[in-house]
C-alpha atoms as a PDB file:
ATOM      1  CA  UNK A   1       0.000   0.000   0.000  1.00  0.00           C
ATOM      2  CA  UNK A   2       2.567   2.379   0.418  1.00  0.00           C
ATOM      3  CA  UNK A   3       4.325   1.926  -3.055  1.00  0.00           C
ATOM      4  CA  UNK A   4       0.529   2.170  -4.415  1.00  0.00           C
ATOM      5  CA  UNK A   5       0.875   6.011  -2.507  1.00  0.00           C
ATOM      6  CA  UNK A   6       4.415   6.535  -3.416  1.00  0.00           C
ATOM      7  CA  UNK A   7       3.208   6.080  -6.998  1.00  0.00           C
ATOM      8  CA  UNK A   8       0.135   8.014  -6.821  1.00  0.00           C
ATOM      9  CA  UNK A   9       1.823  10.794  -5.374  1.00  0.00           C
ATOM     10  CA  UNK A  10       4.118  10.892  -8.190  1.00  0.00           C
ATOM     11  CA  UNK A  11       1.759  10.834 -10.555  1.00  0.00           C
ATOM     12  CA  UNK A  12       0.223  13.725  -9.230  1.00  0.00           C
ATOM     13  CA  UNK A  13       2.965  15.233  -8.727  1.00  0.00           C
ATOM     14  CA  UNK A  14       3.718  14.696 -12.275  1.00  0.00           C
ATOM     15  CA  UNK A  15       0.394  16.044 -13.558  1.00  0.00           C
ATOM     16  CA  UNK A  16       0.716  19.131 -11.757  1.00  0.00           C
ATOM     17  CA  UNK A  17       4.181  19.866 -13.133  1.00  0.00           C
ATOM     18  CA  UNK A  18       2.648  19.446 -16.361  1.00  0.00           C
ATOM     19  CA  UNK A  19      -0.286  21.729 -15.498  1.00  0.00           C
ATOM     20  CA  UNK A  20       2.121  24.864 -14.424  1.00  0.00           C
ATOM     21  CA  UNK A  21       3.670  24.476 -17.890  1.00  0.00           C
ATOM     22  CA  UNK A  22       0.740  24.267 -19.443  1.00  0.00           C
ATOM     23  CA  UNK A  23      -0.494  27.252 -17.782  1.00  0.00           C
ATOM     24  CA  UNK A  24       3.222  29.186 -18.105  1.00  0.00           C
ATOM     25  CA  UNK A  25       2.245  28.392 -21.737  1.00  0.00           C
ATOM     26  CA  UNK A  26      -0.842  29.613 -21.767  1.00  0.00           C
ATOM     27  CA  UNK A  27       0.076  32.849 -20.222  1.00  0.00           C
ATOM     28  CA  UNK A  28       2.857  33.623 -22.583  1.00  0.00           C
ATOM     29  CA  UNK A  29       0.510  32.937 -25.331  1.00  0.00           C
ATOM     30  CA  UNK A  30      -1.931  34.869 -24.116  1.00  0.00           C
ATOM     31  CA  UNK A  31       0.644  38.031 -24.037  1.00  0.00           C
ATOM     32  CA  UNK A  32       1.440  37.737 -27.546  1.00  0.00           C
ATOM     33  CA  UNK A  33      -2.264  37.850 -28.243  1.00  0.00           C
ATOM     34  CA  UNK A  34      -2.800  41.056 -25.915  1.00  0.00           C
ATOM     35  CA  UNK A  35       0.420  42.604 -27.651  1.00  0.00           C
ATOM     36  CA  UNK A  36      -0.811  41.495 -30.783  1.00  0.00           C
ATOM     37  CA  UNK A  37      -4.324  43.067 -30.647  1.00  0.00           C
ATOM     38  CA  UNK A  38      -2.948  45.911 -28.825  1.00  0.00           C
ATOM     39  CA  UNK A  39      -0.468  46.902 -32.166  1.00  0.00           C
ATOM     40  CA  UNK A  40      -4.200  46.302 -34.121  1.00  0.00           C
ATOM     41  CA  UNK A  41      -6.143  48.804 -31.820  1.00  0.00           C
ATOM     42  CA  UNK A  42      -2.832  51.612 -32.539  1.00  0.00           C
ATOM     43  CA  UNK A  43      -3.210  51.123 -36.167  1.00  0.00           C
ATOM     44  CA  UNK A  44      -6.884  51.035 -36.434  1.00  0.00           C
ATOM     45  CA  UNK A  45      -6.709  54.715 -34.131  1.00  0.00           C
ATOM     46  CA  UNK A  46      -4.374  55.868 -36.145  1.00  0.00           C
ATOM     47  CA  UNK A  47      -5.913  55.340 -39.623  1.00  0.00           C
ATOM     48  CA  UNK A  48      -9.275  56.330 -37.953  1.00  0.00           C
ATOM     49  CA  UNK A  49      -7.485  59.791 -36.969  1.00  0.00           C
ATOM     50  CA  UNK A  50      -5.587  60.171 -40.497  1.00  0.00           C
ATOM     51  CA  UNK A  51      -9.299  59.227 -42.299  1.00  0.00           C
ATOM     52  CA  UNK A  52     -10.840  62.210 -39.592  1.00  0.00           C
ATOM     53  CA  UNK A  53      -7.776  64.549 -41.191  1.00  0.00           C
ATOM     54  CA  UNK A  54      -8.459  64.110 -44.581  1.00  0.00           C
ATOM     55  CA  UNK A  55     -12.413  64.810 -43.894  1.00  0.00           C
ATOM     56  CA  UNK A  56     -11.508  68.470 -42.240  1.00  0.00           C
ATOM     57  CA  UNK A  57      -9.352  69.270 -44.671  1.00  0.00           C
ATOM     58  CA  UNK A  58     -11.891  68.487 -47.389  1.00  0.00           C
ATOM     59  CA  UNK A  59     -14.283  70.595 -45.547  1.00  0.00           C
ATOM     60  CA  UNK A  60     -11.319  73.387 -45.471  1.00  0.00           C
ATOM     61  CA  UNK A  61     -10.807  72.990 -49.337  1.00  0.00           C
ATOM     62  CA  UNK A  62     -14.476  73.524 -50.345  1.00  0.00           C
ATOM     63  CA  UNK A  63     -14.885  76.404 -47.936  1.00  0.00           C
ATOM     64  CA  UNK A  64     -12.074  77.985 -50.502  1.00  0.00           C
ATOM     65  CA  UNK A  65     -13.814  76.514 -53.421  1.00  0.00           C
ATOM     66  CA  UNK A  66     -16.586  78.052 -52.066  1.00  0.00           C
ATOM     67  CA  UNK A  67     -14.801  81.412 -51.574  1.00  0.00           C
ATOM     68  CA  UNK A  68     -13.142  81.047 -54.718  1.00  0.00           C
ATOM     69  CA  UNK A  69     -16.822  81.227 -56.621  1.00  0.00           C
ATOM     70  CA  UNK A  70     -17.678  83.764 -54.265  1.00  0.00           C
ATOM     71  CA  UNK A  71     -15.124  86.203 -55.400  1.00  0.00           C
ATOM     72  CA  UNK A  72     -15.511  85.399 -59.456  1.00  0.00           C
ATOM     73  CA  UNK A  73     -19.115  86.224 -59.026  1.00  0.00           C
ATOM     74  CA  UNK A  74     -17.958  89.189 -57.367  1.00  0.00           C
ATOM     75  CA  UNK A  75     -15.842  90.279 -59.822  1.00  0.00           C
ATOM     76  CA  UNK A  76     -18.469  89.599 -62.853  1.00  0.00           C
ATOM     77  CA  UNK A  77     -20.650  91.331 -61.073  1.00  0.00           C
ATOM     78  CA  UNK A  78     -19.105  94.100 -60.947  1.00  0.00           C
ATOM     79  CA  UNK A  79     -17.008  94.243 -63.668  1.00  0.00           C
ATOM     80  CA  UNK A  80     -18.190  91.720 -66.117  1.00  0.00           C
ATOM     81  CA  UNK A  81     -14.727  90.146 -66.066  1.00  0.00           C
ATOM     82  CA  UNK A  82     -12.652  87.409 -63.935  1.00  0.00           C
ATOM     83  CA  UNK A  83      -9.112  87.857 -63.169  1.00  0.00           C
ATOM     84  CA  UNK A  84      -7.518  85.120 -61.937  1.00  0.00           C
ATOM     85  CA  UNK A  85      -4.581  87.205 -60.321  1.00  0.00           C
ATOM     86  CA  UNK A  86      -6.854  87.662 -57.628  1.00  0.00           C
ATOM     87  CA  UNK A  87      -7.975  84.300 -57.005  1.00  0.00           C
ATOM     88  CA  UNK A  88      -4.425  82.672 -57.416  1.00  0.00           C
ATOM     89  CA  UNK A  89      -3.936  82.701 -52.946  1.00  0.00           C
ATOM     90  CA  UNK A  90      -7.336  80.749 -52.976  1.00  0.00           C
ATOM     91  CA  UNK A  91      -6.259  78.230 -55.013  1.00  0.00           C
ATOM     92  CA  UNK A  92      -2.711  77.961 -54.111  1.00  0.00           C
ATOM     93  CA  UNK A  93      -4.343  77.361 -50.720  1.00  0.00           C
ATOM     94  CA  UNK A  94      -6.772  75.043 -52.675  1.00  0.00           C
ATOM     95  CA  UNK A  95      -3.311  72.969 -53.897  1.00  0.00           C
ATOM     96  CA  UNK A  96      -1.528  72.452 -50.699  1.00  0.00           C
ATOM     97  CA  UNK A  97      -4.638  70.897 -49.285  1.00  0.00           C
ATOM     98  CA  UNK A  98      -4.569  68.350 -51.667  1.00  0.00           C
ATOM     99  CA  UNK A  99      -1.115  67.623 -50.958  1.00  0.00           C
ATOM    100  CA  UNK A 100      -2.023  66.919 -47.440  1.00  0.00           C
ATOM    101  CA  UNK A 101      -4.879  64.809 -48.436  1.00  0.00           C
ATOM    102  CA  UNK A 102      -2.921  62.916 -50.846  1.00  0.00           C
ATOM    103  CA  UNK A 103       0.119  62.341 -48.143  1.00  0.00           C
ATOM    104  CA  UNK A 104      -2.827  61.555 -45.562  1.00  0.00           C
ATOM    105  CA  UNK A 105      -4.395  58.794 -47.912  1.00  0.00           C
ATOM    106  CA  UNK A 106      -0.668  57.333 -49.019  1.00  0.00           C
ATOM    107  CA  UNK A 107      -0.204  56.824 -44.440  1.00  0.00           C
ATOM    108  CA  UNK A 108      -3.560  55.707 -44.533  1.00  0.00           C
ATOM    109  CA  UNK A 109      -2.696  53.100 -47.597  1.00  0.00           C
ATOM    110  CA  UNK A 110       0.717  51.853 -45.641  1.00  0.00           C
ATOM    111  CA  UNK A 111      -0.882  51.380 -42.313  1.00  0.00           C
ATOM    112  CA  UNK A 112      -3.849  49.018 -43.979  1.00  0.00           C
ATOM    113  CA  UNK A 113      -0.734  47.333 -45.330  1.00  0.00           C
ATOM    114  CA  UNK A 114       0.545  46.554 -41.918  1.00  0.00           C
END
């Protein structure tokens, strides 16, 4: 009878060495997973805040579209003639927003390829 305990012991002492692995495992696996869908949450934020970015500066670009019209019907108004001197800050203004919403897009593009 005591062999029969000696080997039952062992046996569970056995098992439960084999259960702390299996939990060391489990733990370490479930740290890459945290770490994993932690990295997914930071690129999901930051294409969500680059997508935001490009919105406001659309909204920027046809307030000077809008301005832009604003000013030619102005000036045909008035003088039955458009000069596009005058208008030339609105749409240089109207270029460099695209540039930002063409750099925004090309992060946005890289990050979905992550």
């Amino acid at each position: 009878m005591t062999k029969k305990r000696i080997d039952v012991q062992k046996e569970v002492s056995k098992i439960w060495q084999q259960a702390k692995q299996n939990l060391k495992d489990l733990g370490h696996k479930t740290m890459k997973l945290a770490q994993k869908g932690e990295k997914e949450v930071v690129r999901a934020s930051k294409i969500g805040k680059l997508q935001l970015d490009v919105v406001s500066i659309n909204l920027k670009k046809e307030n000077i579209f809008r301005q832009a019209g604003k000013k030619v019907y102005q000036q045909h108004s008035k003088k039955g003639e458009v000069k596009s001197a005058k208008l030339t800050s609105l749409f240089n203004q109207a270029d460099k927003l695209n540039q930002q919403i063409k750099s925004k897009k090309a992060k946005i593009a890289k990050l979905n390829r992550a």
